[in-house]
N, C-alpha and C. Protein backbone atom coordinates (compact mmCIF):
# COMPACT_ATOMS: atom_id res chain seq x y z
N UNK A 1 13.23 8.66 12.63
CA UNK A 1 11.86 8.45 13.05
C UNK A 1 11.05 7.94 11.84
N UNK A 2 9.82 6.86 11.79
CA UNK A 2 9.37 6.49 11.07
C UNK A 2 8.33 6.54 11.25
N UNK A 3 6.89 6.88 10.40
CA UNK A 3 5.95 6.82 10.25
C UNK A 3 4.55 5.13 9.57
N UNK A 4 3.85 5.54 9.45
CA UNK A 4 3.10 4.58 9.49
C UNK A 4 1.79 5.02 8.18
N UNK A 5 1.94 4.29 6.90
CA UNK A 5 0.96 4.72 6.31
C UNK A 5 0.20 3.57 6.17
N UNK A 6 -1.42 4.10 5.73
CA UNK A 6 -2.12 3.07 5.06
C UNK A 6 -3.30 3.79 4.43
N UNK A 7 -3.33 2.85 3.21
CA UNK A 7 -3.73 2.99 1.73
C UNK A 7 -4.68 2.12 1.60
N UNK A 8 -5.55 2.54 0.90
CA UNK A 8 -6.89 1.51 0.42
C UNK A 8 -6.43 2.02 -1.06
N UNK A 9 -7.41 0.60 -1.95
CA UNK A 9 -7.55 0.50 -3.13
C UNK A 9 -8.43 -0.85 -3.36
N UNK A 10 -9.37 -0.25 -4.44
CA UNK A 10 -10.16 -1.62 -4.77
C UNK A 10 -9.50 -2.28 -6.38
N UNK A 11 -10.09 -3.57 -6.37
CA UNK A 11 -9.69 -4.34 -7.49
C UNK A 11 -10.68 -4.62 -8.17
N UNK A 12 -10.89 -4.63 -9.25
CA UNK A 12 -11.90 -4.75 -10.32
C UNK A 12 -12.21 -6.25 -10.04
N UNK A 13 -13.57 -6.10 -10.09
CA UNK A 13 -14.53 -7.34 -9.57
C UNK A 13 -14.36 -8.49 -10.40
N UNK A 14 -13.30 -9.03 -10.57
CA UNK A 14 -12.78 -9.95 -11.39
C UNK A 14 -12.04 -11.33 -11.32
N UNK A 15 -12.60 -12.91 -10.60
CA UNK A 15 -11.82 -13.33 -10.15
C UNK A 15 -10.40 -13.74 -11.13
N UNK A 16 -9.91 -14.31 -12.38
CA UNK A 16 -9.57 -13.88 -12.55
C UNK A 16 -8.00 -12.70 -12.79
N UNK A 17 -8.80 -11.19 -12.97
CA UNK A 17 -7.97 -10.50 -12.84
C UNK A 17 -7.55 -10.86 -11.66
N UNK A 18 -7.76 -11.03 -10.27
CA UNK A 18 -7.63 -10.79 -8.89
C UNK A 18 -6.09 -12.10 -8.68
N UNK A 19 -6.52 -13.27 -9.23
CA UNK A 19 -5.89 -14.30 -9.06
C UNK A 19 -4.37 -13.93 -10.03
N UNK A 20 -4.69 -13.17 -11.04
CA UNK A 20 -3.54 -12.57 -11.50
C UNK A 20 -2.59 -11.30 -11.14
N UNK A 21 -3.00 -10.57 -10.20
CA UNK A 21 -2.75 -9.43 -9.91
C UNK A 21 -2.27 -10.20 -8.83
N UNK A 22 -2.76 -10.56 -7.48
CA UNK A 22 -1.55 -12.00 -6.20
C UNK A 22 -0.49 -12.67 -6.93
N UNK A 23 -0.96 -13.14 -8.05
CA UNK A 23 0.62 -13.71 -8.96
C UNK A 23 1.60 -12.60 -8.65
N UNK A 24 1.66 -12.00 -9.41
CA UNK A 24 1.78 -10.59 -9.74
C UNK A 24 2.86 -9.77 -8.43
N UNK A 25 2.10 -10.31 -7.76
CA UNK A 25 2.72 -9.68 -6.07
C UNK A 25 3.50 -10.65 -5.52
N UNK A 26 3.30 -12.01 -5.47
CA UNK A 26 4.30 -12.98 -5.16
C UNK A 26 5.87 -12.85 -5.24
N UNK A 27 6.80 -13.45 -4.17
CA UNK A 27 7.98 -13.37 -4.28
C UNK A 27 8.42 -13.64 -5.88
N UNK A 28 9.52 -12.65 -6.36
CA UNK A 28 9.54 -13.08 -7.51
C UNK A 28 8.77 -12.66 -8.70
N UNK A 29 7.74 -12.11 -8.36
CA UNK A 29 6.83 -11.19 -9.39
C UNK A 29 6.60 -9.97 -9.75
N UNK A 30 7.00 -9.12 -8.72
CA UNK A 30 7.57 -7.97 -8.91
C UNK A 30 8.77 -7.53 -9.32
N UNK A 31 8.97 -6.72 -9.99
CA UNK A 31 9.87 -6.32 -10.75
C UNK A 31 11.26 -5.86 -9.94
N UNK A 32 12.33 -6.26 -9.82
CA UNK A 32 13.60 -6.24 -9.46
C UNK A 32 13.63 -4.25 -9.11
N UNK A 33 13.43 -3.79 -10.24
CA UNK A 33 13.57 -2.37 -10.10
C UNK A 33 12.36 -1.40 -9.28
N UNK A 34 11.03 -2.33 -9.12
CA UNK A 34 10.26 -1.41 -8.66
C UNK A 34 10.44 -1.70 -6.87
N UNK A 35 10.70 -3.01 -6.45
CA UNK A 35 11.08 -3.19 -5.50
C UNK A 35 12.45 -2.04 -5.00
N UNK A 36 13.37 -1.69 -5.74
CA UNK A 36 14.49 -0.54 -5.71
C UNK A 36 14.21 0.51 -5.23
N UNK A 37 12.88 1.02 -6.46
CA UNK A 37 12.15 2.36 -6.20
C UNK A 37 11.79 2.36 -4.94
N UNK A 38 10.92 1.15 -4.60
CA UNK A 38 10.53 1.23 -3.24
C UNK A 38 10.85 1.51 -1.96
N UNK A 39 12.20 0.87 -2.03
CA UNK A 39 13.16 0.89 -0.38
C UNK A 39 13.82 1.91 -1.19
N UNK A 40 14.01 2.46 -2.20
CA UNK A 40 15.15 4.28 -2.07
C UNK A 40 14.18 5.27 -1.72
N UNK A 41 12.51 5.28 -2.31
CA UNK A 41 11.85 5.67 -1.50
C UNK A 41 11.68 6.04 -0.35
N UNK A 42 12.14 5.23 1.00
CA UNK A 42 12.44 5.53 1.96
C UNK A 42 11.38 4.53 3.24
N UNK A 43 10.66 3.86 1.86
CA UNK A 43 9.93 2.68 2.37
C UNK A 43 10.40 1.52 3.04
N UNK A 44 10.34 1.37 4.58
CA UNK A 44 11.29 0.57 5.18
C UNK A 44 10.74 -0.94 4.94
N UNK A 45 9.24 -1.16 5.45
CA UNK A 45 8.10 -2.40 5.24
C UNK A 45 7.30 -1.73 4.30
N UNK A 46 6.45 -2.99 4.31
CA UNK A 46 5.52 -3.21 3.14
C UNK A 46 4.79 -3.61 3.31
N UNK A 47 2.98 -3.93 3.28
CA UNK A 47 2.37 -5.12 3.17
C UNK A 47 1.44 -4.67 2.72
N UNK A 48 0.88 -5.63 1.39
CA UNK A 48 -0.93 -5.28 1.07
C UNK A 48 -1.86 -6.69 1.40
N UNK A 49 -2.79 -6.23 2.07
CA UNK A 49 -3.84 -6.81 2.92
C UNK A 49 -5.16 -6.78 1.31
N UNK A 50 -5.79 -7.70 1.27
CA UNK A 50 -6.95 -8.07 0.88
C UNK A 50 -7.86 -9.02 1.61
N UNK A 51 -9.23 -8.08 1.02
CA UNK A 51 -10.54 -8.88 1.22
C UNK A 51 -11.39 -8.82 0.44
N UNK A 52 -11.74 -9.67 -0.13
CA UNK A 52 -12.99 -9.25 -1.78
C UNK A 52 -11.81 -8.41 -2.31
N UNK A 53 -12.48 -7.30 -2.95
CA UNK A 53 -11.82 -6.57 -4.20
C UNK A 53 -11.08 -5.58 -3.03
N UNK A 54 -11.66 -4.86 -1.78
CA UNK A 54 -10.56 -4.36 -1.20
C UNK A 54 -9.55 -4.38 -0.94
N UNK A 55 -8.25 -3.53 -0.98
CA UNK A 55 -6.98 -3.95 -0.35
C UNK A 55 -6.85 -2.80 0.41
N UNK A 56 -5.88 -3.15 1.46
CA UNK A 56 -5.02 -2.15 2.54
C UNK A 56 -3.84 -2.71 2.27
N UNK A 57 -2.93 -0.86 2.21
CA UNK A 57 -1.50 -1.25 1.83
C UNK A 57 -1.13 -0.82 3.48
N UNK A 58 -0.28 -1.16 3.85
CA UNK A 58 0.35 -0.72 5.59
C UNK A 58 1.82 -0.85 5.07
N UNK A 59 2.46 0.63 5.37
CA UNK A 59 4.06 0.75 5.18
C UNK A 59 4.36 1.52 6.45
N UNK A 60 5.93 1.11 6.72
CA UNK A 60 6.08 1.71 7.72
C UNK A 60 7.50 2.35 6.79
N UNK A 61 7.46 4.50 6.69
CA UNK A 61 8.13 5.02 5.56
C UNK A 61 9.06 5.62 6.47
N UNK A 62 10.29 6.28 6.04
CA UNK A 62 11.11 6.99 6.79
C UNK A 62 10.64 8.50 6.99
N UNK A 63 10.83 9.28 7.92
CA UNK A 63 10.42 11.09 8.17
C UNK A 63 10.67 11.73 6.68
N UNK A 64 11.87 11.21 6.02
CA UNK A 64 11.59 12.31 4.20
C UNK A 64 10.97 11.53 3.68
N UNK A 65 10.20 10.52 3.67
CA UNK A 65 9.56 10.03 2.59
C UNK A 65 8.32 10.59 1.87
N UNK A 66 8.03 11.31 0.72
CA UNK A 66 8.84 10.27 -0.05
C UNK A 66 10.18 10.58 -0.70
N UNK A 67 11.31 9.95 -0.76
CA UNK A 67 12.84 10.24 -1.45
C UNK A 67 12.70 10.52 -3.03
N UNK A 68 13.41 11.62 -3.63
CA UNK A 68 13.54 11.28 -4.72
C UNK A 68 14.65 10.25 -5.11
N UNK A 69 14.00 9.31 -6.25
CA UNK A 69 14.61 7.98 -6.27
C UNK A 69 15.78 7.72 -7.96
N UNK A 70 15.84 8.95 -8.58
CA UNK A 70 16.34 8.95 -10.05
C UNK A 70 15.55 8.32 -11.03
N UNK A 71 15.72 8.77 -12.36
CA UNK A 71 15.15 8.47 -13.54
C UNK A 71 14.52 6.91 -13.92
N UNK A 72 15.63 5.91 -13.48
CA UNK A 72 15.85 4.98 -14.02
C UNK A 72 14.42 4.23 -13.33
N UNK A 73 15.01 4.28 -11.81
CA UNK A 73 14.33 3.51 -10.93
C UNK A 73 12.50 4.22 -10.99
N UNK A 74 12.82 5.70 -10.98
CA UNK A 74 11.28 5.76 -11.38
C UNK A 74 10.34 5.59 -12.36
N UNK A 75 11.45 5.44 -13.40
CA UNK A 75 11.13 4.95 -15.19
C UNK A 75 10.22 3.50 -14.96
N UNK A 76 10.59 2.60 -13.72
CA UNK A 76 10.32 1.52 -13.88
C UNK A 76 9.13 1.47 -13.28
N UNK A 77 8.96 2.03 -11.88
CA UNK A 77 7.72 2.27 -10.86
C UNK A 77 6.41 3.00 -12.02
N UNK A 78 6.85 3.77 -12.41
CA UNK A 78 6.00 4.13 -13.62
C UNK A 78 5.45 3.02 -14.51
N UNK A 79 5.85 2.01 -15.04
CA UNK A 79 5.51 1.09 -16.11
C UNK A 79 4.65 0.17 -15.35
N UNK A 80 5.22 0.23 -13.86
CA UNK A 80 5.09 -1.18 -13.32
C UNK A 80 3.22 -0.42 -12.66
N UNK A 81 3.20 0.66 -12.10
CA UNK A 81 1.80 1.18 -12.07
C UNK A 81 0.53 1.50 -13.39
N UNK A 82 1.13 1.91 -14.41
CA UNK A 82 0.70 1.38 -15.75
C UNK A 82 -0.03 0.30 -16.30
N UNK A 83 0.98 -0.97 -15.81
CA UNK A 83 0.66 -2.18 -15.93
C UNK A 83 -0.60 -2.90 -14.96
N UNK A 84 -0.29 -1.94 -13.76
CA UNK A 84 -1.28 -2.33 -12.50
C UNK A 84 -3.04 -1.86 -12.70
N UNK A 85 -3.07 -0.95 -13.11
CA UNK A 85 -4.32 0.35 -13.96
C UNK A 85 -5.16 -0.76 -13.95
N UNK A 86 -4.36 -2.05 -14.97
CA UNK A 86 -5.88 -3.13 -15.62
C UNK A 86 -6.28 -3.43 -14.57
N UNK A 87 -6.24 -3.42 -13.18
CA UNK A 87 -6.80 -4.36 -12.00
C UNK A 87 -7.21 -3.62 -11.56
N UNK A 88 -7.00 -2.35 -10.84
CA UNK A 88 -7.48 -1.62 -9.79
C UNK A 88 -8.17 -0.95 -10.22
N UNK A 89 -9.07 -0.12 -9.34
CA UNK A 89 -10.02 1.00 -8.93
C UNK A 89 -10.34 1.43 -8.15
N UNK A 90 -9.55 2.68 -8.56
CA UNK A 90 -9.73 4.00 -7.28
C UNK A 90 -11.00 4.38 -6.47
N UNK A 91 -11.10 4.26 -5.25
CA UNK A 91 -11.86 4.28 -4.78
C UNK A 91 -12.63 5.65 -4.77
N UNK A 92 -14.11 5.65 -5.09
CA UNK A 92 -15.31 6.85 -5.13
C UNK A 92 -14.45 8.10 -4.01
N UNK A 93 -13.81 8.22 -2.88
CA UNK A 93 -13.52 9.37 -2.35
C UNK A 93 -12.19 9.92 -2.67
N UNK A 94 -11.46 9.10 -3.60
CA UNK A 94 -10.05 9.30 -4.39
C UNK A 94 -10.23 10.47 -4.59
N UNK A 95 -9.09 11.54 -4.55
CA UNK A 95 -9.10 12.82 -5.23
C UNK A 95 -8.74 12.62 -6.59
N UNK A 96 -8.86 13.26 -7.70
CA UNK A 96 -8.48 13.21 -9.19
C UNK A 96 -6.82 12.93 -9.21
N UNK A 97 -6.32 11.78 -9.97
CA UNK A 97 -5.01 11.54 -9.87
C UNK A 97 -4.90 10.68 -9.01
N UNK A 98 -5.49 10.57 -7.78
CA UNK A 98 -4.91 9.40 -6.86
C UNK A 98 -5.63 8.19 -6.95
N UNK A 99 -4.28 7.16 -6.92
CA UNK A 99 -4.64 5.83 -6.85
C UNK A 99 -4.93 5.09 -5.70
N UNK A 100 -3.88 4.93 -4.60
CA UNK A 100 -4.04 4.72 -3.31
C UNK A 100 -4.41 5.77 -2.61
N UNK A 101 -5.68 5.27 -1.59
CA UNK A 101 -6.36 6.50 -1.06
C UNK A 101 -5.68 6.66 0.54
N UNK A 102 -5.14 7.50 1.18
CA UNK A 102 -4.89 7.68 2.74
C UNK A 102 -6.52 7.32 3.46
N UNK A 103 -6.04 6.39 4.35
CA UNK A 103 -7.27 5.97 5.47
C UNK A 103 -6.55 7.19 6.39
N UNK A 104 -7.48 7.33 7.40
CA UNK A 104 -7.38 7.96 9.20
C UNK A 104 -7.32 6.99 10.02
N UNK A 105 -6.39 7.01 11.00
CA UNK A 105 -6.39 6.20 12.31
C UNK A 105 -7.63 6.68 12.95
N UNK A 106 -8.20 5.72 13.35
CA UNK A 106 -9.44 6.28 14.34
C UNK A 106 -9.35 5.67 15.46
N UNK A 107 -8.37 4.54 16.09
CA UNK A 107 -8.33 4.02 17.46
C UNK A 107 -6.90 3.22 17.07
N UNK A 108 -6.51 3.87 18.34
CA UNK A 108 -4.65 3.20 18.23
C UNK A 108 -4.93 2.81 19.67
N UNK A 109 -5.00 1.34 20.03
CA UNK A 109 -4.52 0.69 21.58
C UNK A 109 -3.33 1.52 22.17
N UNK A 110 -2.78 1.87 21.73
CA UNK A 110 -1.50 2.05 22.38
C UNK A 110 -2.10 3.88 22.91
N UNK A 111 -2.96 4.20 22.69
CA UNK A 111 -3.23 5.77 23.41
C UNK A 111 -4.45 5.78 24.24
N UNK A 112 -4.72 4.22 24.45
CA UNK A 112 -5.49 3.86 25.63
C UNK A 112 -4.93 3.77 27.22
N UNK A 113 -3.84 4.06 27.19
CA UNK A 113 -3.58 3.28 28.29
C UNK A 113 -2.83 1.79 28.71
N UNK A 114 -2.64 1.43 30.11
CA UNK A 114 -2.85 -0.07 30.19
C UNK A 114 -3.59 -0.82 31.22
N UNK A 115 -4.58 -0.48 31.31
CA UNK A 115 -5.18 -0.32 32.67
C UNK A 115 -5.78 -2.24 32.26
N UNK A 116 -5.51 -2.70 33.46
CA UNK A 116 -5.92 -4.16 33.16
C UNK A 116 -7.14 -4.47 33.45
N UNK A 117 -7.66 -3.86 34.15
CA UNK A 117 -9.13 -4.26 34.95
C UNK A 117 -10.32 -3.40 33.47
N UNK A 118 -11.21 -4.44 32.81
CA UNK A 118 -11.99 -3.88 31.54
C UNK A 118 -13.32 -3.88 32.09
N UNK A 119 -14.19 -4.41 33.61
CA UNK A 119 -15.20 -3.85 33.80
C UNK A 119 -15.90 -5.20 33.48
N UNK A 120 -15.42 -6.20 32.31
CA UNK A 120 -16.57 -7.04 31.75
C UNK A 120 -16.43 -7.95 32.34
N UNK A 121 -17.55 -8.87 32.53
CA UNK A 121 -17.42 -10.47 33.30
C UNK A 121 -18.32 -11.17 32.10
């Protein structure tokens, strides 16, 4: 069974940093090993969404996630978030320590129903 997360994070108001940090994320720009960390994680997808300095991360993770992933591979996820620090900023309702913040679902179509008739003309 798999779950469904999503993460906000802002980016320092920087075009810029911003245009470097999308490099950064491009096929090929991420690091061989943090991509590793990621799927032993238990992280099946991936995607980060931007607008202005906002981003939304949307993963779809496995029921243990998160996996412990060994030294090596987390040695790297470590450097590679390190490196990330210069761009981002945690958003004002972040708890102390957290970088990516958990959003709430507040309307899922799919627990509407399917009723075809919407009333509007």
């Amino acid at each position: 069974m798999t779950r469904r997360l999503c993460l906000s994070l802002d980016l320092v108001e920087d075009r810029d940093l911003i245009t470097e940090y999308e490099k950064l994320h491009q096929p090929g720009g991420v690091w061989p090993e943090v991509l590793a960390h990621i799927r032993a994680s238990g992280v099946k997808s991936m995607q980060i969404w931007r607008t202005g300095n906002r981003m939304v991360m949307v993963s779809e993770v496995e029921a243990d996630y998160p996996r412990p992933t060994g030294p090596a591979l987390s040695d790297a996820a470590a450097r590679w978030e390190s490196l990330m620090d210069r761009f981002q900023r945690r958003l004002p309702e972040a708890a102390s320590g957290e970088k990516w913040h958990p959003m709430d679902c507040i309307f899922d179509l799919g627990q509407h129903g399917s009723s075809r008739s919407t009333g509007v003309q």
